[in-house]
Protein backbone atom coordinates (compact mmCIF):
# COMPACT_ATOMS: atom_id res chain seq x y z
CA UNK A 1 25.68 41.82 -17.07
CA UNK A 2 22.35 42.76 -14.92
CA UNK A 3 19.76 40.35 -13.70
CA UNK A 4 17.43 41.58 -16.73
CA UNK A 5 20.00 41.40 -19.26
CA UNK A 6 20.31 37.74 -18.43
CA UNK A 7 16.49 36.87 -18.81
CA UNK A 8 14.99 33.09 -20.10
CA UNK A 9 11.76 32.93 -21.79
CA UNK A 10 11.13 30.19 -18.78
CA UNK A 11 7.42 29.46 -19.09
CA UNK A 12 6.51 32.46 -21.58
CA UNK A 13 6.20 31.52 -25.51
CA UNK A 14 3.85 33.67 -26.51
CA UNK A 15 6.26 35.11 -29.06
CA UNK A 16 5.63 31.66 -30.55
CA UNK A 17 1.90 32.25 -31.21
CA UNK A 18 1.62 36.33 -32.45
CA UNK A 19 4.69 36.81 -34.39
CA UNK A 20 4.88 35.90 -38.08
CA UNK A 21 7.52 33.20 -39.22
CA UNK A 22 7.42 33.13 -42.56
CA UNK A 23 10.00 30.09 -42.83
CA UNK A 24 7.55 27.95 -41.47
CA UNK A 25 4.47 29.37 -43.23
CA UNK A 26 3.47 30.51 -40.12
CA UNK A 27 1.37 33.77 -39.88
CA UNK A 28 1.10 36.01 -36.82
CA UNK A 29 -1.58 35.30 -34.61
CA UNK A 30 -1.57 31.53 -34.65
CA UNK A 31 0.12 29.00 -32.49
CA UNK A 32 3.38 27.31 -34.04
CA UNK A 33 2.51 23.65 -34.52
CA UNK A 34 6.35 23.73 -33.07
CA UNK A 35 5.47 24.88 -29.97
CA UNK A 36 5.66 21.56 -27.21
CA UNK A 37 2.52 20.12 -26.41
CA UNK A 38 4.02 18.77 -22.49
CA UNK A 39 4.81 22.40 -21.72
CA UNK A 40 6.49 25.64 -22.90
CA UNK A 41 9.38 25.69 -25.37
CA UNK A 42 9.92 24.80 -29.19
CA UNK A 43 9.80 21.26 -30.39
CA UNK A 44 12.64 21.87 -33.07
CA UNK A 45 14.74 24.63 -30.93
CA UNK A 46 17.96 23.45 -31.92
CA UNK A 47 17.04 23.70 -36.06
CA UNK A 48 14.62 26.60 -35.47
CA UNK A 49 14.88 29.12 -37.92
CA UNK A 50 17.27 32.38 -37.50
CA UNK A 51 14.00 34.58 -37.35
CA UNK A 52 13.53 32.55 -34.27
CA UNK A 53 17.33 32.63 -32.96
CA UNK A 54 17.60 36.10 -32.82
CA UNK A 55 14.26 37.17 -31.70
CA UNK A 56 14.31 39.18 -28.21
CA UNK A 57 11.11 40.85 -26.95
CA UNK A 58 11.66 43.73 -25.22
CA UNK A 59 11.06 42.02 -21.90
CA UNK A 60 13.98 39.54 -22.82
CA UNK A 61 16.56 42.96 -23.47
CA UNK A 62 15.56 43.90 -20.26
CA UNK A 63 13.52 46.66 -21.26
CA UNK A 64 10.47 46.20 -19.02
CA UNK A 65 9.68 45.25 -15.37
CA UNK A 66 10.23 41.45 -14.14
CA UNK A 67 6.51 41.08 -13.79
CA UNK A 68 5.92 42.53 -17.71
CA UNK A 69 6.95 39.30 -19.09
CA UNK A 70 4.49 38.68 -22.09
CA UNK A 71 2.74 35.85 -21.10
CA UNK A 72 1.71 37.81 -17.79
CA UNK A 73 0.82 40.76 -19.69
CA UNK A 74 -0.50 39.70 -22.45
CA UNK A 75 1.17 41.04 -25.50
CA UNK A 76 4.32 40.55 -27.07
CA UNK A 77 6.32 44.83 -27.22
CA UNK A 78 9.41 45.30 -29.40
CA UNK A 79 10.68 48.91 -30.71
CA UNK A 80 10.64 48.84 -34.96
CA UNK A 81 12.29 50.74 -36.94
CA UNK A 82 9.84 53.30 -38.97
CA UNK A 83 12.13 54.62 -41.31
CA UNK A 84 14.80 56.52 -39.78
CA UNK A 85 12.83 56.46 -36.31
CA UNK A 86 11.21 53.87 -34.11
CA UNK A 87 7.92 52.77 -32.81
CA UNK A 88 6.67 50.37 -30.18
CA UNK A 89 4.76 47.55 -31.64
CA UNK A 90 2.54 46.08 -28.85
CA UNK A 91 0.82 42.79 -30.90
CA UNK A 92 -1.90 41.51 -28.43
CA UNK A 93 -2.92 38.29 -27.58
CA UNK A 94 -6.75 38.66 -27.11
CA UNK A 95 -8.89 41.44 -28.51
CA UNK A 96 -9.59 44.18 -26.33
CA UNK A 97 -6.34 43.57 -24.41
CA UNK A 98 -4.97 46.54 -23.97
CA UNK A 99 -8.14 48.73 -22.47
CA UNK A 100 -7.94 46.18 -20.14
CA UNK A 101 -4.62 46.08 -18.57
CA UNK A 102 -3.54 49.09 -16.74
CA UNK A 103 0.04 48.10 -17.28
CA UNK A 104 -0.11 48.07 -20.90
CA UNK A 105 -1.86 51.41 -21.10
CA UNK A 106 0.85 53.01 -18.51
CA UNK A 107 3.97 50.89 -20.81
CA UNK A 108 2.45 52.42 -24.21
CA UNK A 109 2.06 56.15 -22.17
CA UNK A 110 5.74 55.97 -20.85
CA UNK A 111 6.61 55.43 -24.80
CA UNK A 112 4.48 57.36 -27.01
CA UNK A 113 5.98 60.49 -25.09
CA UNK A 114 9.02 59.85 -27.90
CA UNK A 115 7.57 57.64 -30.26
CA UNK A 116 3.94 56.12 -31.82
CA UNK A 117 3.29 53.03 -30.59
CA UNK A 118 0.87 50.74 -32.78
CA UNK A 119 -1.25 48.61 -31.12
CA UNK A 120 -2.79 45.37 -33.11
CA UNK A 121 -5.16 42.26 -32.47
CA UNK A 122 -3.82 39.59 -34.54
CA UNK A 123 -7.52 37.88 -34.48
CA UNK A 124 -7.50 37.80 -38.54
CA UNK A 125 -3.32 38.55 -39.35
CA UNK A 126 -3.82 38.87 -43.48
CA UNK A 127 -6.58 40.81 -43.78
CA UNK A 128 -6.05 43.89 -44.91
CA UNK A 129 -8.99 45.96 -43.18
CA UNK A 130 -8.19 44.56 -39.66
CA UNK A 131 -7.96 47.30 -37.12
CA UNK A 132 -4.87 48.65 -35.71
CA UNK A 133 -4.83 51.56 -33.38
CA UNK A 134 -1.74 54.05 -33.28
CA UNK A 135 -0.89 56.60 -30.14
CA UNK A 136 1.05 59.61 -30.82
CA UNK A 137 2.26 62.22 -28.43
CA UNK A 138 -0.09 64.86 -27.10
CA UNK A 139 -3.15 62.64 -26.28
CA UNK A 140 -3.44 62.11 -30.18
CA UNK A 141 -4.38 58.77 -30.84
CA UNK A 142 -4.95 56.78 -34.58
CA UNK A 143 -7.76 54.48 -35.43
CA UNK A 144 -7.06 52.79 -38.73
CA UNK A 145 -9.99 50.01 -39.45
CA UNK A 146 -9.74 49.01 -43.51
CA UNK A 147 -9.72 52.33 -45.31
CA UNK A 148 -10.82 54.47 -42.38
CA UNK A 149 -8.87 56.58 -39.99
CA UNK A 150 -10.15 58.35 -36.97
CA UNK A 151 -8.35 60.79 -35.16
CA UNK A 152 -9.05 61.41 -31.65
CA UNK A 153 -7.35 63.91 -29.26
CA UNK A 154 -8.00 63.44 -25.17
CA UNK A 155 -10.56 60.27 -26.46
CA UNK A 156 -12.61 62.87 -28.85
CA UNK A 157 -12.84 62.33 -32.27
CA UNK A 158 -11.87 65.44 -34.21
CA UNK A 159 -11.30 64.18 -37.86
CA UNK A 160 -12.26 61.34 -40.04
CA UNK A 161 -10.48 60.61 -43.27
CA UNK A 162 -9.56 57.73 -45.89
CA UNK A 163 -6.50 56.41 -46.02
CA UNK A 164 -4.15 58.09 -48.95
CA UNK A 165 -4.49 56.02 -52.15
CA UNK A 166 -1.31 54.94 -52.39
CA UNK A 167 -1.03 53.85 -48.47
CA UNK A 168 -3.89 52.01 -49.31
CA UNK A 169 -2.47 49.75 -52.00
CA UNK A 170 0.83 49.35 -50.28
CA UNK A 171 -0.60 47.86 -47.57
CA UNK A 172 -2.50 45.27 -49.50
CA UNK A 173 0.39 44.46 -51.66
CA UNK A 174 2.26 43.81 -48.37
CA UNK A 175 -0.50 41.87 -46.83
CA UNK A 176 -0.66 39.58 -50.48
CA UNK A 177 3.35 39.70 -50.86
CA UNK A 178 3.19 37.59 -47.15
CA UNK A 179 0.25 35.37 -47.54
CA UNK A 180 2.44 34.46 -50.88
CA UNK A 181 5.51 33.69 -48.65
CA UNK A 182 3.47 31.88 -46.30
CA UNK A 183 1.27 29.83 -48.76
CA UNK A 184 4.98 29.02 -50.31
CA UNK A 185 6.63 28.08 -47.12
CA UNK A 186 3.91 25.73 -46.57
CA UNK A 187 4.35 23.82 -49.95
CA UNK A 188 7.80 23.90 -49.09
CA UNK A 189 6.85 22.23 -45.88
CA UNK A 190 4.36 19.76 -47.53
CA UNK A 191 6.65 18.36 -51.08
């Protein structure tokens, strides 16, 4: 087993505040009430959920540089499968994150050489129009904000377009399909 392999969140839970957990009616982007307020680390981390169990950010597999851990760099990265491919989520922690870390933007350039890699601001997690930005190979580069997509190439926009009807509705029916599950977990939570 290598050093990385063997990484501990130590003082990093940032996972705890941008992912979703929908056991807990918990959506992405706020903190777990969980969390410990004397430090880092879950108040209920022996009966925390499986979601939680199994989770490993890419810094934990040992996929990223010692100093990349996500508290330090301010986003959480994991690869997602897209179908019968991949993509590198990078969900970050303040708005305007990523323009502002060199490391991020060199991390998300090393990737989107194979893959896309979505970038999101979890400032407002269930609405549907928040913007999420997507980088493709080739200096191609996404802008999806509500309905709207903007193409760029090198930084220049070359196309704007709507989103396809039917992408459209499928996201909102997966946005209202989680605030459901959330809204539910948190009766669940309150009876």
């Amino acid at each position: 087993m290598s050093a990385d392999s063997a990484r501990i969140c130590g003082a990093c839970s940032l996972c705890c505040t941008l992912l979703r957990v929908d056991e807990l009616g918990k959506p992405g982007g706020t903190p777990c009430r969980n969390q410990r307020s004397d430090g880092p680390g879950c108040g209920i981390h022996v009966t925390r959920p499986s979601i939680c169990r199994a989770y490993r950010c890419l810094w934990l597999q040992g996929s990223l540089e010692q100093q990349d851990r996500p508290d330090r760099l301010g986003a959480v990265l994991d690869l997602r499968p897209v179908g019968e491919s991949l993509r590198l989520e990078v969900k970050l922690a303040e708005p305007g994150g990523f323009d502002a870390s060199p490391r991020l933007r060199a991390i998300a350039e090393r990737y989107r050489g194979s893959m896309p890699v979505r970038i999101t601001d979890l400032a407002a997690p269930l609405d549907p129009d928040a913007p999420f930005r997507v980088l493709l190979p080739n200096g191609e580069e996404q802008r999806v904000a509500g309905e709207r997509v903007t193409l760029l190439r090198e930084g220049r926009v070359v196309a704007e377009r709507r989103l396809p009807w039917l992408e459209r509705r499928v996201r909102r029916l997966l946005l209202a399909w989680s605030g459901f599950r959330l809204r539910r977990a948190a009766r669940r939570r309150g009876a």
